[in-house]
Protein backbone atom coordinates (compact mmCIF):
# COMPACT_ATOMS: atom_id res chain seq x y z
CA UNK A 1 7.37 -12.26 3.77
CA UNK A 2 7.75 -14.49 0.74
CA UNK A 3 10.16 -15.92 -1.83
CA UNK A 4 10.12 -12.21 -3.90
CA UNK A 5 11.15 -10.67 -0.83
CA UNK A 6 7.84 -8.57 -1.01
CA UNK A 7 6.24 -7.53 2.30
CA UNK A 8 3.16 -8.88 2.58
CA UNK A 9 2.42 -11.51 -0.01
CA UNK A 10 4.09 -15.14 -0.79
CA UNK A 11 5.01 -15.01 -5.10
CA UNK A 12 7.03 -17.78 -6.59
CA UNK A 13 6.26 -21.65 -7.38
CA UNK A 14 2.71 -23.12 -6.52
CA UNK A 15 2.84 -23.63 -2.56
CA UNK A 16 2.64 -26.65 -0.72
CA UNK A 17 0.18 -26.18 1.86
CA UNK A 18 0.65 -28.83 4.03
CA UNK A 19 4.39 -28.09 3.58
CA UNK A 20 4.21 -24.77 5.13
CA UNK A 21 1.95 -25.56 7.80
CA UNK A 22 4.62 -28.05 8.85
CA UNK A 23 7.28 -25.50 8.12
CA UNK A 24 5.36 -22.36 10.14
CA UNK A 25 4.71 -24.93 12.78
CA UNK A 26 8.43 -25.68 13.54
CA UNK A 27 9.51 -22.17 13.03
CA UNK A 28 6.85 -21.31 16.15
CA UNK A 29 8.17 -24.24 18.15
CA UNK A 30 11.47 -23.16 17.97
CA UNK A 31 10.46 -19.65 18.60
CA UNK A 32 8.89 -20.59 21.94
CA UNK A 33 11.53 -22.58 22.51
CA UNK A 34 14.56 -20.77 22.20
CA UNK A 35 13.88 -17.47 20.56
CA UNK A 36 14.74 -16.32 17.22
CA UNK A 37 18.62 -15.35 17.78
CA UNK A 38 19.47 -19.24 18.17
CA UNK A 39 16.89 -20.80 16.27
CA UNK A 40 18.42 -21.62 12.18
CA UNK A 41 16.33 -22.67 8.97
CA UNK A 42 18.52 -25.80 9.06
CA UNK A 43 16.44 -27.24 12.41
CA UNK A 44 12.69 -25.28 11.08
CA UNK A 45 13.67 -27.65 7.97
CA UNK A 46 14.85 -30.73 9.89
CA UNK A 47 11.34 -30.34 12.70
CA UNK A 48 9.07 -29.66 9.44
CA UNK A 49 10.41 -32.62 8.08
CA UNK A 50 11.33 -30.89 4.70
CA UNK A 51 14.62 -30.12 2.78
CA UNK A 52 16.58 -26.90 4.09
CA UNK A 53 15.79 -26.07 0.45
CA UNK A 54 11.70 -25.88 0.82
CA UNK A 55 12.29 -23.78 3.24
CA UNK A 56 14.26 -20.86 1.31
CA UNK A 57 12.05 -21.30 -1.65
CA UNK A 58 9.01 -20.05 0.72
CA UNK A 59 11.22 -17.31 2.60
CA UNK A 60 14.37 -15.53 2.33
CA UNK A 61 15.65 -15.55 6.24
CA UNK A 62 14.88 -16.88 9.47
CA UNK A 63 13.08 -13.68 10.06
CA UNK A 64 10.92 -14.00 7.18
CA UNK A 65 9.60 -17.33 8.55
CA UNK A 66 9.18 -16.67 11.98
CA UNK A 67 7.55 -13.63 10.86
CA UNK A 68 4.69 -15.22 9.15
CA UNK A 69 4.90 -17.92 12.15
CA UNK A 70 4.24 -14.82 14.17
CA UNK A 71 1.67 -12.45 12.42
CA UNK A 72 -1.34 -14.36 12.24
CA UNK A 73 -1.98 -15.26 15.71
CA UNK A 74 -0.72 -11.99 16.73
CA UNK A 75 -3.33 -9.86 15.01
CA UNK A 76 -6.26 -11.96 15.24
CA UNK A 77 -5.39 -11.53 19.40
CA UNK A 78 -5.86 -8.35 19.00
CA UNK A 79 -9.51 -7.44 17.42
CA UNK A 80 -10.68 -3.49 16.87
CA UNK A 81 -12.80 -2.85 20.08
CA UNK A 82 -16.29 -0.72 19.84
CA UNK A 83 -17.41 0.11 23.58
CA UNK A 84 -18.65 3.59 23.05
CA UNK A 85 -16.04 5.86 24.27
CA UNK A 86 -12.17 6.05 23.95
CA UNK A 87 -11.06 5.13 27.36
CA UNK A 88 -13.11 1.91 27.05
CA UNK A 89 -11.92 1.36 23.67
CA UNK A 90 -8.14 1.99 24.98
CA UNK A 91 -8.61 -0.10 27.77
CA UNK A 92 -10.08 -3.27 25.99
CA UNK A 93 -7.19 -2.68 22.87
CA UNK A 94 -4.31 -2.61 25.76
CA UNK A 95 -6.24 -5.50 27.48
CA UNK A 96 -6.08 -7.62 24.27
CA UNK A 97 -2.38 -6.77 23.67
CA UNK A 98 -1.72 -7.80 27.52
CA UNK A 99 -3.13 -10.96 27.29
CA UNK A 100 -1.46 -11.81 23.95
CA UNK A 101 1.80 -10.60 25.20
CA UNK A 102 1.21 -12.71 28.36
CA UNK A 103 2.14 -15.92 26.14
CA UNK A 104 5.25 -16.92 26.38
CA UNK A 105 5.51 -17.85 22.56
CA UNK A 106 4.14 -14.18 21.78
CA UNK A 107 6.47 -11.95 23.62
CA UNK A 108 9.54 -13.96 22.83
CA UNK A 109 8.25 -14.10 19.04
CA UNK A 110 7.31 -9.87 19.53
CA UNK A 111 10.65 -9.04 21.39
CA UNK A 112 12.72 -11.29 19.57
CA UNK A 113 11.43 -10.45 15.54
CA UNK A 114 11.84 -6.23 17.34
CA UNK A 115 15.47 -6.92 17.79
CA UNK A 116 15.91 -8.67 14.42
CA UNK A 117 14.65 -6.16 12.08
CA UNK A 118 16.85 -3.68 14.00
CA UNK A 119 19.19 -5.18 11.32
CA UNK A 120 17.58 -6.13 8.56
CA UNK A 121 16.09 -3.60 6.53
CA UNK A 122 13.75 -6.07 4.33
CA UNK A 123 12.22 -7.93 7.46
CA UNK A 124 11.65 -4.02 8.87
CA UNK A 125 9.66 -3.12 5.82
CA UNK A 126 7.85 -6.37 6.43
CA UNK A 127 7.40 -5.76 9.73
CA UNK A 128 6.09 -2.03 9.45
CA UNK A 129 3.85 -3.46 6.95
CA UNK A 130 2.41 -6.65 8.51
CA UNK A 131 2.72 -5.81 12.06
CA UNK A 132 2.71 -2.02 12.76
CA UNK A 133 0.64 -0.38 9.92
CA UNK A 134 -2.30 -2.77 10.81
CA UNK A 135 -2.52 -2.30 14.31
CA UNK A 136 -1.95 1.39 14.32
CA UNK A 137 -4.92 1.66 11.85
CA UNK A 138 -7.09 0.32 14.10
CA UNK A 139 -6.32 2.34 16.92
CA UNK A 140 -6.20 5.39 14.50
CA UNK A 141 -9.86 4.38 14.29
CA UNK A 142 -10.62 4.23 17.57
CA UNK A 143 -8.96 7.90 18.04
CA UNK A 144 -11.58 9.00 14.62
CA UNK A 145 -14.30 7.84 16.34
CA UNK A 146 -13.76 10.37 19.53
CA UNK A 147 -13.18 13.23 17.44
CA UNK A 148 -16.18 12.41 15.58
CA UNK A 149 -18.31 11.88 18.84
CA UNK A 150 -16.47 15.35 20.30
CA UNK A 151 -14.44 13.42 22.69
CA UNK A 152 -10.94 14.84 21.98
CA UNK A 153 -9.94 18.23 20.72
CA UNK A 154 -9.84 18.29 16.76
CA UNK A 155 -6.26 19.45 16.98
CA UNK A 156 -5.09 16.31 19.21
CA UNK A 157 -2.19 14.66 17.30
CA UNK A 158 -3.59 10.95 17.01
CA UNK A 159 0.10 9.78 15.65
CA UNK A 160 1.72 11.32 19.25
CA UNK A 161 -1.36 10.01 21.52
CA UNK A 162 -0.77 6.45 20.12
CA UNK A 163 2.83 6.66 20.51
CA UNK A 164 1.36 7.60 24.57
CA UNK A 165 -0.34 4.97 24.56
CA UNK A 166 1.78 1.74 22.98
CA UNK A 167 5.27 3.02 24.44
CA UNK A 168 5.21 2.30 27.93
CA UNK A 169 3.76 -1.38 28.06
CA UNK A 170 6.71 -2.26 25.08
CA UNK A 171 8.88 -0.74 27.21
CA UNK A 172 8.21 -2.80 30.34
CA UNK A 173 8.13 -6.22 27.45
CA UNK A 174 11.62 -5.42 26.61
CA UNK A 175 12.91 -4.27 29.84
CA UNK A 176 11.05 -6.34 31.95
CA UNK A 177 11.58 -4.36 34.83
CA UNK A 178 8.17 -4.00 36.28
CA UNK A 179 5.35 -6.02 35.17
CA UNK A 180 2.60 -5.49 32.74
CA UNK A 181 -0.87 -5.25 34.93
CA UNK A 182 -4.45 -4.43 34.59
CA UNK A 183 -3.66 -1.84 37.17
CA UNK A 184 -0.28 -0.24 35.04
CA UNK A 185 -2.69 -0.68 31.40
CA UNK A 186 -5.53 1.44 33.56
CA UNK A 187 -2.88 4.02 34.66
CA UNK A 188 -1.40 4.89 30.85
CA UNK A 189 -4.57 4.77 29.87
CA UNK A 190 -6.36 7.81 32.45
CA UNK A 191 -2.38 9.61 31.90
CA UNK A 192 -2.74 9.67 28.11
CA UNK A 193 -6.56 10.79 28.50
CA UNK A 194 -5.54 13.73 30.58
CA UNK A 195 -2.65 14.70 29.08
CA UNK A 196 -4.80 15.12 25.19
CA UNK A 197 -7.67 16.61 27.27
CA UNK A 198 -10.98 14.02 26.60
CA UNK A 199 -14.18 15.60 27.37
CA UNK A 200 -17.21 14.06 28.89
């Protein structure tokens, strides 16, 4: 999120680019490092070698900056699948979220930015906006696609089955009491699948 405090979309001054790539580089160092509850703009500034002020003219809050540290890499991770049918497309989409999730800098950037926007309702509009509306929009695709190809009943809430589907493998991230396998991302899948009623 940027200077205006506007999800989505750096306003202000002319940018620096090699400036921020310094500054988004420290910000994901520290993240991997020590998550973003003890991290502080003071040591992104100090690592990027910039003043603590270039750093607030680019974003309002530690959040904002490991936020856009964050995003990127995130969602390019995790690409729209096409294989023909929704399980496969399920499978391959959970697939691609386990393996970006199996980085350490991922799912302490992921788990850590979740439990900062729990209190901060600016970085939580950024974050439905950046993070949640883009990924749930391709997965809403994937869900078009079977009702178009008579997969799933017309009537199948697509907003509920995605819930289905995402819940359980953030729930084991931020619990971390069982781990996140091929075999647990194969067993939501086949649950969800029954429990909408897919068709052959």
């Amino acid at each position: 999120m940027g200077t205006m405090g506007l999800p989505g979309a750096h306003r202000g001054r002319p940018r620096s680019e090699g400036a921020d790539r310094a500054i988004l580089e420290a910000a994901a160092a520290l993240l991997a490092e020590r998550g973003l509850a003890r991290m502080s703009i003071e040591e992104v500034a100090a690592r990027a070698g910039v003043a603590k002020t270039t750093v607030y003219r680019r974003w309002t809050s530690k959040g904002a900056v490991a936020l856009d540290a964050f995003v990127t890499r995130y969602l390019a991770l995790q690409p729209l699948p096409d294989t023909g049918n929704l399980r496969g497309d399920l499978l391959k989409a959970l697939r691609n979220w386990r393996r970006a999730v199996s980085d350490p800098l991922i799912a302490r950037s992921l788990t850590g930015l979740i439990a900062e926007v729990q209190g901060d309702p600016v970085l939580a509009l950024a974050w439905k906006v950046r993070v949640v509306q883009p990924i749930r929009d391709q997965w809403r695709r994937m869900f078009e696609r079977a009702l178009d190809r008579g997969e799933i009943d017309p009537g199948t809430d697509v907003e509920v089955a995605m819930d289905l589907v995402f819940g359980p493998g953030y729930h084991r991230l931020v619990h971390r009491h069982l781990p996140v396998t091929d075999g647990f991302t194969r067993s939501v899948v086949d649950a969800v699948l029954v429990g909408i009623g897919t068709r052959p």
